[in-house]
C-alpha atoms as a PDB file:
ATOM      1  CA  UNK A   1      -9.559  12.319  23.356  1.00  0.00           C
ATOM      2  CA  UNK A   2     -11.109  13.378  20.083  1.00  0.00           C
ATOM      3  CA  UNK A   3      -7.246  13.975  18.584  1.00  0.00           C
ATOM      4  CA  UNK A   4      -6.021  10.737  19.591  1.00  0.00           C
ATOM      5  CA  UNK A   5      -9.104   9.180  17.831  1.00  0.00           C
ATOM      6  CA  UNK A   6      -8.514  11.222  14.272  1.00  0.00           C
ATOM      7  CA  UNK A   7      -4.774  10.658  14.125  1.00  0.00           C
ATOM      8  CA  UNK A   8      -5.387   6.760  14.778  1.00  0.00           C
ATOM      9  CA  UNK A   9      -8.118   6.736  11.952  1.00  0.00           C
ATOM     10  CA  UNK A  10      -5.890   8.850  10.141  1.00  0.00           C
ATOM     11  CA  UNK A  11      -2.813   6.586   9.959  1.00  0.00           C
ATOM     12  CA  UNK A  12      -5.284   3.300   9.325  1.00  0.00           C
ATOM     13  CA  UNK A  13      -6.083   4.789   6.623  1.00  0.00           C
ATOM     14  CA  UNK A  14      -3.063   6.009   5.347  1.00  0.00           C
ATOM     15  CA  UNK A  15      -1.488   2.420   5.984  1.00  0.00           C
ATOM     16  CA  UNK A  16      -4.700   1.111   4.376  1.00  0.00           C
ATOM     17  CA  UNK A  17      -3.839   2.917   1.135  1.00  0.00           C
ATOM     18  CA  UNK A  18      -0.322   2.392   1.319  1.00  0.00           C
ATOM     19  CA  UNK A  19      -0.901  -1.185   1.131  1.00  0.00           C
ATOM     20  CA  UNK A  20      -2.516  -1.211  -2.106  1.00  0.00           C
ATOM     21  CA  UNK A  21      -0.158   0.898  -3.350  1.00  0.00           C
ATOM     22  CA  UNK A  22       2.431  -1.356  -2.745  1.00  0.00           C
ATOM     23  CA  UNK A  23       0.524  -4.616  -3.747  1.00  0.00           C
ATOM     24  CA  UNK A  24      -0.499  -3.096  -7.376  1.00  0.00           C
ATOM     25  CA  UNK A  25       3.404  -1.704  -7.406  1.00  0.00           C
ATOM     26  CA  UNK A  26       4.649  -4.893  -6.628  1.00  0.00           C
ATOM     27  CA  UNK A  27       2.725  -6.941  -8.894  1.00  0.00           C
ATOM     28  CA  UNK A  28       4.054  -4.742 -11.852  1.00  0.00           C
ATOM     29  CA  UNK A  29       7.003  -4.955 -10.761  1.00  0.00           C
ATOM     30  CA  UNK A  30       6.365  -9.384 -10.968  1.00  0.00           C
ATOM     31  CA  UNK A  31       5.140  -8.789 -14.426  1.00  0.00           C
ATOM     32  CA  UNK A  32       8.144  -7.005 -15.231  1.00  0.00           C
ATOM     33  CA  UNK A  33      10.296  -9.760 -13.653  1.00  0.00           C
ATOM     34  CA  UNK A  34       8.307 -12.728 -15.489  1.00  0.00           C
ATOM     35  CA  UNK A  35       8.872 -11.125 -19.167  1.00  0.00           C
ATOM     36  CA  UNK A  36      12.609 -10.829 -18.696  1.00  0.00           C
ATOM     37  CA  UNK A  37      12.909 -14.350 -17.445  1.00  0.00           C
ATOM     38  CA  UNK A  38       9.957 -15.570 -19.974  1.00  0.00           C
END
């Protein structure tokens, strides 16, 4: 159905975004990491 189709598109796109959430969180958080071993 219609519903089925908007909750899937819904949640790839929330996982979508998510993910680059994460990525750009987690590379701070490597910066961070590097300068208090550097």
């Amino acid at each position: 159905s219609d519903d089925r189709a908007y909750v899937d598109a819904v949640l790839r796109d929330g996982g979508e975004r998510a993910g680059t959430l994460a990525e750009a969180t987690m590379k701070t958080v490597r910066d961070i990491i590097g300068l208090l071993q550097g």
